[in-house]
PDB file of N, CA and C in Angstrom:
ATOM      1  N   UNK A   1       9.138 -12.388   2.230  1.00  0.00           N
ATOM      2  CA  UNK A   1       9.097 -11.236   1.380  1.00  0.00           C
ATOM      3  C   UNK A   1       9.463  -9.974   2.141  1.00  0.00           C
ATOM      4  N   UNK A   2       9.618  -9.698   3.258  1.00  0.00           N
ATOM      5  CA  UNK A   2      10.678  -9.246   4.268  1.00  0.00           C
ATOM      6  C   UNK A   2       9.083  -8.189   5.072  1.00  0.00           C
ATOM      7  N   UNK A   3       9.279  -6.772   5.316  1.00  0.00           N
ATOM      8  CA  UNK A   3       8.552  -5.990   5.884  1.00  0.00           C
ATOM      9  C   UNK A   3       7.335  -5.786   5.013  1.00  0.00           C
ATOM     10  N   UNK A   4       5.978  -5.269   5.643  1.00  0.00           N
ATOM     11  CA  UNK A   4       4.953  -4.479   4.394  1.00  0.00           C
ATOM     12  C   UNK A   4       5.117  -3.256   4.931  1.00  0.00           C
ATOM     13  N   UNK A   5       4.427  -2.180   4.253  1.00  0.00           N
ATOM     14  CA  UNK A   5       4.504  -0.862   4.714  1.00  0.00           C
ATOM     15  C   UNK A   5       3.670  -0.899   5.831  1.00  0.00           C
ATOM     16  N   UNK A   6       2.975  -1.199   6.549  1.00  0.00           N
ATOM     17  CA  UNK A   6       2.239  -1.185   7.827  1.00  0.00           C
ATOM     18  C   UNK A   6       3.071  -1.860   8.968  1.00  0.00           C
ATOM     19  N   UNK A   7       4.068  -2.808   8.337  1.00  0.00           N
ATOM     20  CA  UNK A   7       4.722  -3.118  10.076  1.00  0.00           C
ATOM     21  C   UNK A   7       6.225  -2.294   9.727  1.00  0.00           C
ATOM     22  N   UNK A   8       6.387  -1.254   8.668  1.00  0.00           N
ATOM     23  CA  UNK A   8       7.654  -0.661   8.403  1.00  0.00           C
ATOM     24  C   UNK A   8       6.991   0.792   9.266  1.00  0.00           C
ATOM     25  N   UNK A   9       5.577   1.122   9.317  1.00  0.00           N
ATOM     26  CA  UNK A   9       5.233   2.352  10.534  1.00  0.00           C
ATOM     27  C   UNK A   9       3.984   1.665   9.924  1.00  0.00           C
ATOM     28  N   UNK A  10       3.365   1.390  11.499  1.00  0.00           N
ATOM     29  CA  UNK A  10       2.239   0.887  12.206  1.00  0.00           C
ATOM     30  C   UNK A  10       1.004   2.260  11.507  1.00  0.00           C
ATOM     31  N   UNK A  11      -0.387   1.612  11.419  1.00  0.00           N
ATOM     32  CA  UNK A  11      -0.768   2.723  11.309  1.00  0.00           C
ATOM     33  C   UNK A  11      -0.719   3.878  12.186  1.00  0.00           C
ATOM     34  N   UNK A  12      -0.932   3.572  13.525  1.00  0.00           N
ATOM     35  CA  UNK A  12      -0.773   4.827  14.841  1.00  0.00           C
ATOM     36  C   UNK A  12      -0.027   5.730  14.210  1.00  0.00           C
ATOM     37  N   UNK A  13       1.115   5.056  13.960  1.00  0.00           N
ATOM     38  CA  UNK A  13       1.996   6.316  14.085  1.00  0.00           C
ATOM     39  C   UNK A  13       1.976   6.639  12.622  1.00  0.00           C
ATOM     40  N   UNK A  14       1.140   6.321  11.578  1.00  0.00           N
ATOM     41  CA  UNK A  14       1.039   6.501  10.397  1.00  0.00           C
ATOM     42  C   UNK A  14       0.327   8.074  10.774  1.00  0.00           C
ATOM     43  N   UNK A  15      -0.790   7.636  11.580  1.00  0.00           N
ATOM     44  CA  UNK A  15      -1.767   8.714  11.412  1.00  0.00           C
ATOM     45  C   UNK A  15      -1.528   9.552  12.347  1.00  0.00           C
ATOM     46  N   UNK A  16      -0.638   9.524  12.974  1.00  0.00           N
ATOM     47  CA  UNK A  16       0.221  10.291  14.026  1.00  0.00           C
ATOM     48  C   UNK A  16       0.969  11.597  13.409  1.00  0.00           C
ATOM     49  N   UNK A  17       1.135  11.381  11.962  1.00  0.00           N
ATOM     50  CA  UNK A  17       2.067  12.440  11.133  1.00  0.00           C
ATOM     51  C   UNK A  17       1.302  13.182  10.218  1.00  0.00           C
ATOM     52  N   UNK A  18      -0.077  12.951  10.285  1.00  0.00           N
ATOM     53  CA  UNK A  18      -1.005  13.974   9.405  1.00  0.00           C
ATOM     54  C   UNK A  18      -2.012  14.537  10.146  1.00  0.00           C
ATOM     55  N   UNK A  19      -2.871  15.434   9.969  1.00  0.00           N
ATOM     56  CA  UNK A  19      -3.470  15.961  11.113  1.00  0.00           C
ATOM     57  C   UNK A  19      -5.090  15.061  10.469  1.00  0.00           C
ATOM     58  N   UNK A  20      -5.914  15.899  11.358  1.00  0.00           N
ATOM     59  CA  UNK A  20      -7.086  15.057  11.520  1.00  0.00           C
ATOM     60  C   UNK A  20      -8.029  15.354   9.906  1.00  0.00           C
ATOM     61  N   UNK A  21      -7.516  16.761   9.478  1.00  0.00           N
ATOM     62  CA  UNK A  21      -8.326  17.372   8.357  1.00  0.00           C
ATOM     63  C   UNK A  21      -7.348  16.223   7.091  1.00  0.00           C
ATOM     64  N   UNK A  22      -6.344  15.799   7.088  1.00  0.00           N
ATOM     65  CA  UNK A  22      -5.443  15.231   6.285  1.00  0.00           C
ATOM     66  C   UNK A  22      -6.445  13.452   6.146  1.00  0.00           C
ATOM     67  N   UNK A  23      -6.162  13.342   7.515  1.00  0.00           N
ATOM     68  CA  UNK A  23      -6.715  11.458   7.156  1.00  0.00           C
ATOM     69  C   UNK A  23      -8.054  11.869   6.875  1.00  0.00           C
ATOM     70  N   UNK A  24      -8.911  12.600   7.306  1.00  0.00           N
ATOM     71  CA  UNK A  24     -10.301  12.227   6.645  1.00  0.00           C
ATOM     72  C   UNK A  24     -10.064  12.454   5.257  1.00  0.00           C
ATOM     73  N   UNK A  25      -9.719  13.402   4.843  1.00  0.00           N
ATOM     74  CA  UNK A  25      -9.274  13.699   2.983  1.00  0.00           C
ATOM     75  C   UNK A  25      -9.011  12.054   2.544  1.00  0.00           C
ATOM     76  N   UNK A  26      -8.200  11.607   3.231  1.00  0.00           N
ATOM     77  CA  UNK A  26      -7.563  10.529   2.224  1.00  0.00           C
ATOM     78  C   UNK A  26      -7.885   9.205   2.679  1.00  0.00           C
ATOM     79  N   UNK A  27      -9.288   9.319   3.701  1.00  0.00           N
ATOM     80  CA  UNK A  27     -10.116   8.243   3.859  1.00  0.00           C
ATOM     81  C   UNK A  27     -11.509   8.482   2.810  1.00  0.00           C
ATOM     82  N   UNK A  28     -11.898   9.901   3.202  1.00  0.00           N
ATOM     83  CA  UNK A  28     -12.852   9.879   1.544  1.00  0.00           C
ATOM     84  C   UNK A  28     -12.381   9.732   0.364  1.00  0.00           C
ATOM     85  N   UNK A  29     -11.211  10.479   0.265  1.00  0.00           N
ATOM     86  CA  UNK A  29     -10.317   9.334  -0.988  1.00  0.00           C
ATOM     87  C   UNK A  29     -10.425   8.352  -1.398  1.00  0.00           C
ATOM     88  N   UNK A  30     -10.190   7.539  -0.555  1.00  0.00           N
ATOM     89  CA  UNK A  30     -10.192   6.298  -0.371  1.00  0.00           C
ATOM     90  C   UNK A  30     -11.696   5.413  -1.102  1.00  0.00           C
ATOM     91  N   UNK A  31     -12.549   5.805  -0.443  1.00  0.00           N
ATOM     92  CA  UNK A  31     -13.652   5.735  -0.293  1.00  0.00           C
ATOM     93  C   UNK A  31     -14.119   5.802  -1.831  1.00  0.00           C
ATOM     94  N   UNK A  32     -14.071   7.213  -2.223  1.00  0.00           N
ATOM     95  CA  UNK A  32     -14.432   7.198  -3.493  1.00  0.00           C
ATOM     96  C   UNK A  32     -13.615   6.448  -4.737  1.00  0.00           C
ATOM     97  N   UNK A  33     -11.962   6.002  -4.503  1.00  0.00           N
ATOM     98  CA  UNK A  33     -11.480   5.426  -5.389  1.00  0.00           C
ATOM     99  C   UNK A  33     -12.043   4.158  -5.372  1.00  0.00           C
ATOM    100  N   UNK A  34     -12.616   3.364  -4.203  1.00  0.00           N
ATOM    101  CA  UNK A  34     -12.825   2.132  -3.794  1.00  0.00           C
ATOM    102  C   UNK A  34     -13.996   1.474  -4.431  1.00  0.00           C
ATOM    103  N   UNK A  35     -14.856   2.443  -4.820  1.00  0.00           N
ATOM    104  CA  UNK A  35     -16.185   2.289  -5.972  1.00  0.00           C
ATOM    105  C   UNK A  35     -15.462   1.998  -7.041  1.00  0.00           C
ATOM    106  N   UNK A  36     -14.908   2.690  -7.447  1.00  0.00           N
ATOM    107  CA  UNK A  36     -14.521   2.285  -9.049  1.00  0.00           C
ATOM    108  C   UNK A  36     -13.672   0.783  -8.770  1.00  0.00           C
ATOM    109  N   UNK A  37     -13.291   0.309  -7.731  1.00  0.00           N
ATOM    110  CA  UNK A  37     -12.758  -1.151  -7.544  1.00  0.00           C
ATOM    111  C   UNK A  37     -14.171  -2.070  -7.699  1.00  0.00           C
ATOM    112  N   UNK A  38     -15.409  -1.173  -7.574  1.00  0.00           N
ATOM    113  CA  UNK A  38     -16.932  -2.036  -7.072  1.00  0.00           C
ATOM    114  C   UNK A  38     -16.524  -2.486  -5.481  1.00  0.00           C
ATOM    115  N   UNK A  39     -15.790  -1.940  -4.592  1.00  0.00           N
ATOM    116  CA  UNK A  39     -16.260  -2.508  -3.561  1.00  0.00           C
ATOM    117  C   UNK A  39     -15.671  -1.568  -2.565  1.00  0.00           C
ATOM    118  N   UNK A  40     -16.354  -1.364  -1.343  1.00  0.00           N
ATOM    119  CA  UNK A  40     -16.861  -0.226  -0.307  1.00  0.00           C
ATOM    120  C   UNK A  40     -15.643  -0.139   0.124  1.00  0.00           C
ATOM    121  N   UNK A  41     -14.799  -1.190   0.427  1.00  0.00           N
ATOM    122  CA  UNK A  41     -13.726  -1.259   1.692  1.00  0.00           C
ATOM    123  C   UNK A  41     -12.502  -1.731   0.691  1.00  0.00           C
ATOM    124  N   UNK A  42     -12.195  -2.218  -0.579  1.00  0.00           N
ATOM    125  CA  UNK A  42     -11.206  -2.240  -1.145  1.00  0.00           C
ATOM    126  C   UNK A  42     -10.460  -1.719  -2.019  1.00  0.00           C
ATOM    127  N   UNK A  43      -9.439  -1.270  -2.228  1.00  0.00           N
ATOM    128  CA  UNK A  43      -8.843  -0.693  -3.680  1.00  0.00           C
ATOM    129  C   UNK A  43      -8.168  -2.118  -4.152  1.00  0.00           C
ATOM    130  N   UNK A  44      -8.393  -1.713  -5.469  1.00  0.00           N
ATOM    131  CA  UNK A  44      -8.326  -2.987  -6.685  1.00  0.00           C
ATOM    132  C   UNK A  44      -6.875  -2.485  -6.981  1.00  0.00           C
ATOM    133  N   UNK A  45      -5.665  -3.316  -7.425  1.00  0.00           N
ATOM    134  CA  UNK A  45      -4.430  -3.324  -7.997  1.00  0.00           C
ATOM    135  C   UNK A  45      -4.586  -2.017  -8.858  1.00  0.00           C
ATOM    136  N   UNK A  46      -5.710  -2.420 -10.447  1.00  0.00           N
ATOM    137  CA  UNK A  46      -5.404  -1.759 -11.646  1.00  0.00           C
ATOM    138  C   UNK A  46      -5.976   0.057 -11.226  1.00  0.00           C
ATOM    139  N   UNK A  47      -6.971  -0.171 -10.119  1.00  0.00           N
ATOM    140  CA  UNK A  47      -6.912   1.296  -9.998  1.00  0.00           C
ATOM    141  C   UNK A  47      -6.192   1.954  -9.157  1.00  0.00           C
ATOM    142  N   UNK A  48      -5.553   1.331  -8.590  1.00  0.00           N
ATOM    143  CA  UNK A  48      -4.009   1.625  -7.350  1.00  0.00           C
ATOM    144  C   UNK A  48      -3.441   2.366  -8.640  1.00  0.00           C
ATOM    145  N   UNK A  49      -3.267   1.557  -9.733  1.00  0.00           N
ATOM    146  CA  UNK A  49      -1.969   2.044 -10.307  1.00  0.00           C
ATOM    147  C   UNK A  49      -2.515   3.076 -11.487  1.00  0.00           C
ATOM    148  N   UNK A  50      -3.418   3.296 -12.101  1.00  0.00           N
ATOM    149  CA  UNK A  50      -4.209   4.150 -12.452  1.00  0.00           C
ATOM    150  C   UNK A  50      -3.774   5.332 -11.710  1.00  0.00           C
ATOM    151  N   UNK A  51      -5.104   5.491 -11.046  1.00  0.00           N
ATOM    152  CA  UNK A  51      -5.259   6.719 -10.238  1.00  0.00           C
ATOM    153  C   UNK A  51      -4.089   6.969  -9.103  1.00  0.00           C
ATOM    154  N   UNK A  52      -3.216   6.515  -8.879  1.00  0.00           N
ATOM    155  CA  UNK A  52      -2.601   6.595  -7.415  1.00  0.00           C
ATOM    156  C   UNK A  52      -0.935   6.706  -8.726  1.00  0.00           C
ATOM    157  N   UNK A  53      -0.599   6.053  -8.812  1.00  0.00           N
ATOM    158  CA  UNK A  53       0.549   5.766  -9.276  1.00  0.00           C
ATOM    159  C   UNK A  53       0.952   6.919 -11.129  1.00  0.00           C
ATOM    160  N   UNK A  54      -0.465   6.556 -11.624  1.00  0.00           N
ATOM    161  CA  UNK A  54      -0.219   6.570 -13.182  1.00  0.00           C
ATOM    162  C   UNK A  54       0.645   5.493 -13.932  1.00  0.00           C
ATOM    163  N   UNK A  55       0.062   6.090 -15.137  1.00  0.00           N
ATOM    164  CA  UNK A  55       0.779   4.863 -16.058  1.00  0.00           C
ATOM    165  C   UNK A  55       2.434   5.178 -16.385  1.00  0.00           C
ATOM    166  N   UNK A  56       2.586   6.188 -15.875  1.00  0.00           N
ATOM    167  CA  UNK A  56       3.972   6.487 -16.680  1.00  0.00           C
ATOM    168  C   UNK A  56       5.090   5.530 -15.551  1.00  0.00           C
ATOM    169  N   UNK A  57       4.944   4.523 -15.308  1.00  0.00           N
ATOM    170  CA  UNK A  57       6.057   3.668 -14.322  1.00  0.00           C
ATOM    171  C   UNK A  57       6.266   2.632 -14.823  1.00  0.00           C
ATOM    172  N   UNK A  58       7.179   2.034 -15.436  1.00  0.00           N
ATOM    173  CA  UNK A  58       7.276   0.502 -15.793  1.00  0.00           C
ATOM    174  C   UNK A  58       5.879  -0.428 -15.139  1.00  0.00           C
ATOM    175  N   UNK A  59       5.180  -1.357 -15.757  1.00  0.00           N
ATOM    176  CA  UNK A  59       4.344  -2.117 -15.205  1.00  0.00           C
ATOM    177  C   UNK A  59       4.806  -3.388 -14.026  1.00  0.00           C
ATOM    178  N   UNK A  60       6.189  -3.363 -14.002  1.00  0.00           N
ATOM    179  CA  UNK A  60       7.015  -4.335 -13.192  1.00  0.00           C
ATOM    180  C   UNK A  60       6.992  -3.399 -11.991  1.00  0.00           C
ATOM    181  N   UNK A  61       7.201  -2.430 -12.312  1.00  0.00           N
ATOM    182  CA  UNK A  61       7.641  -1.517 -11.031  1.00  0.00           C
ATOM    183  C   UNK A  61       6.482  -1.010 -10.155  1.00  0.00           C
ATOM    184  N   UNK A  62       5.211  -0.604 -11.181  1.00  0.00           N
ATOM    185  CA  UNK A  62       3.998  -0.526 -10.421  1.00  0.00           C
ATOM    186  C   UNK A  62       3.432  -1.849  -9.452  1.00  0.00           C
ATOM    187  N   UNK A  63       3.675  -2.959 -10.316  1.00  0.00           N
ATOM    188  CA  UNK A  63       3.271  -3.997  -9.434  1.00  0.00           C
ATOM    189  C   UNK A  63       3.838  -4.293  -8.433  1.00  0.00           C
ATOM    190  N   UNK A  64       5.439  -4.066  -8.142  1.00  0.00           N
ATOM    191  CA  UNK A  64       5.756  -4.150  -7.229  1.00  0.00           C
ATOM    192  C   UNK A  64       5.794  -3.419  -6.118  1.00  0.00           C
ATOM    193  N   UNK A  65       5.340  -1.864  -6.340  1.00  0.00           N
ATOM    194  CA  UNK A  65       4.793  -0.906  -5.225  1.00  0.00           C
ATOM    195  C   UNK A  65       3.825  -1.948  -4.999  1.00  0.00           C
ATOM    196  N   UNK A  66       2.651  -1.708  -5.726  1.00  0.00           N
ATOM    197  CA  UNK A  66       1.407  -2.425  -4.885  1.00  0.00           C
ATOM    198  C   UNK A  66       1.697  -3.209  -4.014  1.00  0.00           C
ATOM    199  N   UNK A  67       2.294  -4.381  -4.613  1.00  0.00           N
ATOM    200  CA  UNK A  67       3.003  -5.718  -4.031  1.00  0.00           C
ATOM    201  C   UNK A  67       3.779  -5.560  -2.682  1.00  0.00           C
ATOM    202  N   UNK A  68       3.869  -4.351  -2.545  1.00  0.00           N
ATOM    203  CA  UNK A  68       5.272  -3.735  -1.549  1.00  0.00           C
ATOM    204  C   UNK A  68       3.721  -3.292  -0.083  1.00  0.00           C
ATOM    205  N   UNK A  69       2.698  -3.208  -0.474  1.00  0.00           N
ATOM    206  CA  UNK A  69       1.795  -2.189   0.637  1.00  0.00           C
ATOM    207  C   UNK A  69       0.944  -3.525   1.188  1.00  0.00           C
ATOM    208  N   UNK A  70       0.628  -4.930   0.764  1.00  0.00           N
ATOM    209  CA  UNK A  70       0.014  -6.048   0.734  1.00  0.00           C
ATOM    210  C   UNK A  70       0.915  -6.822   2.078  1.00  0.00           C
ATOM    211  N   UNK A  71       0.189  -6.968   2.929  1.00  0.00           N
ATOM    212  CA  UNK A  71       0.657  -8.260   3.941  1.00  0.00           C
ATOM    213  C   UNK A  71       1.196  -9.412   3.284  1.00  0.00           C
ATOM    214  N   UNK A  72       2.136  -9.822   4.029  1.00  0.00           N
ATOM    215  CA  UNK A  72       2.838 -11.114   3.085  1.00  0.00           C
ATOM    216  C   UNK A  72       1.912 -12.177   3.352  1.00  0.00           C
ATOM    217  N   UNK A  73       1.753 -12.707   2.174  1.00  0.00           N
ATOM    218  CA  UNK A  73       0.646 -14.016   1.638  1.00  0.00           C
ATOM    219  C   UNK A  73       1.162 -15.378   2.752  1.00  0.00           C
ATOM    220  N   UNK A  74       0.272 -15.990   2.893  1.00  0.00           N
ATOM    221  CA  UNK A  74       0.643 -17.171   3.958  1.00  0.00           C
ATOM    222  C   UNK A  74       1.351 -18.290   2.778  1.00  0.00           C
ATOM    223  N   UNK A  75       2.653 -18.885   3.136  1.00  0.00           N
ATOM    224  CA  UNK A  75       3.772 -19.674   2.597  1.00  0.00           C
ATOM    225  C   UNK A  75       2.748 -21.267   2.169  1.00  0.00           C
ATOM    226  N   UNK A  76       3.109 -22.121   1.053  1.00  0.00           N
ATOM    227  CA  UNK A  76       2.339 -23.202   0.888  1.00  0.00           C
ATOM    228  C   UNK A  76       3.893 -24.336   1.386  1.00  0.00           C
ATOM    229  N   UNK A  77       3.905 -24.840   1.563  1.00  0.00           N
ATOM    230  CA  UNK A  77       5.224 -26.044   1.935  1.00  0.00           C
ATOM    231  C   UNK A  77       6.520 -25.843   0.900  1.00  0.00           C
ATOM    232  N   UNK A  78       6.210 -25.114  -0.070  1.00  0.00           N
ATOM    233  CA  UNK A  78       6.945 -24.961  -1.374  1.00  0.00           C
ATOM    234  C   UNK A  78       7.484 -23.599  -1.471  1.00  0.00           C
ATOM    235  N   UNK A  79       7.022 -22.810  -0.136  1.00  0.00           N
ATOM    236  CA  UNK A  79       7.691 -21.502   0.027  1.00  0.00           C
ATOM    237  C   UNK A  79       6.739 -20.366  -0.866  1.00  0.00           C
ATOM    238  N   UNK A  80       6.193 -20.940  -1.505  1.00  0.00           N
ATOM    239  CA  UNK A  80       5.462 -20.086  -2.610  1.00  0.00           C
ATOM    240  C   UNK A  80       4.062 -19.507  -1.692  1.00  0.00           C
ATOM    241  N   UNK A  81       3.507 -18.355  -1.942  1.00  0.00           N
ATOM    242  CA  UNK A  81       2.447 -18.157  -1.419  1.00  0.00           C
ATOM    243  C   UNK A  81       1.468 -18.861  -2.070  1.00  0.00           C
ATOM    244  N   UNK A  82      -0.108 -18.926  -0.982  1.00  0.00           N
ATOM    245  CA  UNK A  82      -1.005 -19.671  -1.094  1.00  0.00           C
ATOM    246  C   UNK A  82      -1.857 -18.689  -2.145  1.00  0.00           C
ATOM    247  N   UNK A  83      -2.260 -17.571  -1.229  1.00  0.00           N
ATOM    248  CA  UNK A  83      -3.407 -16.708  -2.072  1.00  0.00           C
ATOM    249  C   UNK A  83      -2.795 -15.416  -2.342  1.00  0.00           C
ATOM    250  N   UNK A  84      -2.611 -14.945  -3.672  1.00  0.00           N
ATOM    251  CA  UNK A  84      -2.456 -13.280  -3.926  1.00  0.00           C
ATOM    252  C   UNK A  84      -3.214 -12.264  -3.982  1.00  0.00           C
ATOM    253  N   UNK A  85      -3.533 -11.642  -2.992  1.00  0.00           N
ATOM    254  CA  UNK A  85      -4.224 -10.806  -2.944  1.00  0.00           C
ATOM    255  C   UNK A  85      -3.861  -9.296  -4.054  1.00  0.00           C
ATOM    256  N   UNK A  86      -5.404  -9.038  -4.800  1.00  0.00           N
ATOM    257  CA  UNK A  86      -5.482  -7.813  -5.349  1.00  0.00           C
ATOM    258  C   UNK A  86      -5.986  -6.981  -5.021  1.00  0.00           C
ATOM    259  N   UNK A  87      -5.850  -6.301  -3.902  1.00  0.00           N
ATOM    260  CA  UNK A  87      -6.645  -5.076  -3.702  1.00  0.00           C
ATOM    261  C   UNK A  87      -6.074  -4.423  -1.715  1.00  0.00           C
ATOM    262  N   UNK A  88      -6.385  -3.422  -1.717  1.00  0.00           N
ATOM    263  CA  UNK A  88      -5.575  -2.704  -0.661  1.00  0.00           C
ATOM    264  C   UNK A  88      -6.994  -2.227  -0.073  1.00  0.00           C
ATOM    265  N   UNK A  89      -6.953  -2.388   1.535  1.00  0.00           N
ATOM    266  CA  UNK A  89      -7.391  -2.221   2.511  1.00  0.00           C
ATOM    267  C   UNK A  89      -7.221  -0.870   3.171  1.00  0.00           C
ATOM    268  N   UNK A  90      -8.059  -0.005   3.461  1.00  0.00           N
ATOM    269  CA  UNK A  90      -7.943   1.637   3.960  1.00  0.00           C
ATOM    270  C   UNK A  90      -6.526   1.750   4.731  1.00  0.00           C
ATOM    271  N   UNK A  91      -6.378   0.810   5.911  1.00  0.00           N
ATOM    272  CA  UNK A  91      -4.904   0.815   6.736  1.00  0.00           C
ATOM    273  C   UNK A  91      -3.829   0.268   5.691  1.00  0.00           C
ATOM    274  N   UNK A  92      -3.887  -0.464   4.842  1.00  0.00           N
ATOM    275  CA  UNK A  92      -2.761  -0.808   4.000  1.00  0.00           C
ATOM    276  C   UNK A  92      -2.440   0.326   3.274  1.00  0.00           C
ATOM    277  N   UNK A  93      -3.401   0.774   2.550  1.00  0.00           N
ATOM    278  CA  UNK A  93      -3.176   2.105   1.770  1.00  0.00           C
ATOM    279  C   UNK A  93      -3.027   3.798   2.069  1.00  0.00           C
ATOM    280  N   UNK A  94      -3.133   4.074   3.641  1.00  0.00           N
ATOM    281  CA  UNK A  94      -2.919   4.857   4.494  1.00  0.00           C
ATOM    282  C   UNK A  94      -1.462   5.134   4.759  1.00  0.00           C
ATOM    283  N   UNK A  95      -1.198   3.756   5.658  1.00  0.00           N
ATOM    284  CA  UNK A  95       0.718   3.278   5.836  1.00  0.00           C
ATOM    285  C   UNK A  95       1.769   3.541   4.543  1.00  0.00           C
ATOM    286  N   UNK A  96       1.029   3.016   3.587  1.00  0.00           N
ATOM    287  CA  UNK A  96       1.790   3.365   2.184  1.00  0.00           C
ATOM    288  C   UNK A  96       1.905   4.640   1.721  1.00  0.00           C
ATOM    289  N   UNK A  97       0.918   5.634   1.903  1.00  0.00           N
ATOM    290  CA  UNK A  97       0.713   6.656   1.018  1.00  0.00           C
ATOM    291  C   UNK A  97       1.674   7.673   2.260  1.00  0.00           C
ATOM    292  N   UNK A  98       1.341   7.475   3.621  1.00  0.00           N
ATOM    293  CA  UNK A  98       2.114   8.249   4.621  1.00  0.00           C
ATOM    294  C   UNK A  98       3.605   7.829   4.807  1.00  0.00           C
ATOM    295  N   UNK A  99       3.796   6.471   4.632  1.00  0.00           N
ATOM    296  CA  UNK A  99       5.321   5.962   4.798  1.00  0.00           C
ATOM    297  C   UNK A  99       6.318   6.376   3.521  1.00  0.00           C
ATOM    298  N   UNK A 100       5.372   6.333   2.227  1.00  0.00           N
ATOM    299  CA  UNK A 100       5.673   7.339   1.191  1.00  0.00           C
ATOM    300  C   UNK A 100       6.295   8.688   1.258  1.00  0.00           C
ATOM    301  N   UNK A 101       5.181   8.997   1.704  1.00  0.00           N
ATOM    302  CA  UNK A 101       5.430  10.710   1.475  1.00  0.00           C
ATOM    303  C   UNK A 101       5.675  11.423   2.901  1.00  0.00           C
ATOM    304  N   UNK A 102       5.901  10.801   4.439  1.00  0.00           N
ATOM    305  CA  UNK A 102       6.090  11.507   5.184  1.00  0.00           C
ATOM    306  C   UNK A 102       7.208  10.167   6.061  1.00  0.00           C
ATOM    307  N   UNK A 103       7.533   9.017   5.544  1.00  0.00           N
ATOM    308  CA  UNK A 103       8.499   8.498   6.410  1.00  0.00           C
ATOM    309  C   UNK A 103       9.851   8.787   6.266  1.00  0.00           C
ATOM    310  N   UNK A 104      10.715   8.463   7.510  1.00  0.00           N
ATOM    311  CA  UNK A 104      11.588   9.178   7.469  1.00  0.00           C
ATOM    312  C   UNK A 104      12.650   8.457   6.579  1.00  0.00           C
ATOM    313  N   UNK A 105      14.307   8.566   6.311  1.00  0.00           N
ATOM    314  CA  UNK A 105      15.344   8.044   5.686  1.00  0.00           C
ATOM    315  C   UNK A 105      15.625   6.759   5.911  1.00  0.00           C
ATOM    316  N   UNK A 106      15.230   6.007   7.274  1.00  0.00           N
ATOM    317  CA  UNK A 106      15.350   4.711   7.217  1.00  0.00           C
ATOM    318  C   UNK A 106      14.220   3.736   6.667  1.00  0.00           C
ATOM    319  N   UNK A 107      12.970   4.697   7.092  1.00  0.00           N
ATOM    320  CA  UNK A 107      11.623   3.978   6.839  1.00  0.00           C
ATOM    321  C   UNK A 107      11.722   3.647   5.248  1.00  0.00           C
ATOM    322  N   UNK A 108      11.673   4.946   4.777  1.00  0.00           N
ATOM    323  CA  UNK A 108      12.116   4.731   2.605  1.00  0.00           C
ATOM    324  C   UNK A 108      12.701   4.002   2.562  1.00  0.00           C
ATOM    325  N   UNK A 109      13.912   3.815   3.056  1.00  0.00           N
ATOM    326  CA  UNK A 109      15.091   2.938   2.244  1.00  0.00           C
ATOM    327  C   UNK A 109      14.398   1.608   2.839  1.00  0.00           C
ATOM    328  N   UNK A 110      14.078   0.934   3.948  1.00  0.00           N
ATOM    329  CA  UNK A 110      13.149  -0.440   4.237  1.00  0.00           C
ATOM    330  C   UNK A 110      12.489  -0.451   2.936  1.00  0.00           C
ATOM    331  N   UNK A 111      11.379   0.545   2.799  1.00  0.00           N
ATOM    332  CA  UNK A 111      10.708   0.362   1.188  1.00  0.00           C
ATOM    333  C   UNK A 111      11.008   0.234   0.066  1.00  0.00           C
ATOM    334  N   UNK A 112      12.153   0.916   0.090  1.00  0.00           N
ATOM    335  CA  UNK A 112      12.824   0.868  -1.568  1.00  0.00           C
ATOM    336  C   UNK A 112      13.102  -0.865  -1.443  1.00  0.00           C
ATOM    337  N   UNK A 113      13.522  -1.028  -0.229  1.00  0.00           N
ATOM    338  CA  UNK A 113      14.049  -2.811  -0.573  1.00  0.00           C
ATOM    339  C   UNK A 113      13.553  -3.596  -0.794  1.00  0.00           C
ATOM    340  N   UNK A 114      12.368  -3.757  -0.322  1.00  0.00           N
ATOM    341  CA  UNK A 114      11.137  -4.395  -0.174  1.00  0.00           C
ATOM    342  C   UNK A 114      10.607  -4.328  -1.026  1.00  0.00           C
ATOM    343  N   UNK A 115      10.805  -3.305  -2.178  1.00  0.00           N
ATOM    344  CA  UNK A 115      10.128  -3.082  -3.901  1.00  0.00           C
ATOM    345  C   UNK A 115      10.897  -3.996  -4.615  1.00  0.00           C
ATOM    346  N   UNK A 116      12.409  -3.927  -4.084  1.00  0.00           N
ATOM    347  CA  UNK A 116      13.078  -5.091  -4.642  1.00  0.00           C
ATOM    348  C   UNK A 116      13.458  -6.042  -4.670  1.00  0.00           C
ATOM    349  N   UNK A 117      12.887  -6.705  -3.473  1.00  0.00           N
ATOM    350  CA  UNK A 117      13.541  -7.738  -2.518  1.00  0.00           C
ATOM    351  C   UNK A 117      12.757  -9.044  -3.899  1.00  0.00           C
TER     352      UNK A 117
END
């Protein structure tokens, strides 16, 4: 399924491009969106795309952002993944939201592909 946004910029250097007042914001962010998933340390798909995304995006296209910030699933003999994970991890959703909005022209275009791959 080719790159995720965390090995397209590592977190380091994710958090390398916002200052220190920036990641705590969008680790309590985090934090508080992660309740409404019911759980401390995860964001859930439907509120990724809710609160983070909105509804106004094709539902193909939202899923495949999400789909785009998720470590690639371990392969079953059939090429198909084993387990699909729903829900995004503080460093998964960090890399995404910074590789988003502060990576540079090659980093995006890796992402744009990877939405479509």
């Amino acid at each position: 399924m080719g790159l995720t946004s965390s090995q397209i910029l590592p977190f380091e250097q994710a958090k390398a491009r916002c200052s220190k007042t920036e990641f705590e914001n969008l680790k309590q962010g985090f934090q508080i969106l992660s309740k409404k998933s019911l759980n401390q340390n995860l964001l859930n798909k439907s509120v990724f795309i809710c609160e983070i995304l909105g509804y106004s995006l094709p539902e193909e296209l939202a899923d495949r952002i999400f789909d785009s910030l998720l470590p690639n699933s371990p392969k079953s003999s059939t090429g198909l993944p084993i387990i699909r994970r729903t829900a995004l991890n503080f460093k998964e959703f960090f890399c995404g939201l910074i590789l988003i909005c502060r990576g540079n022209v090659e980093e995006k275009t890796k992402f744009v592909f990877k939405i479509y791959n």
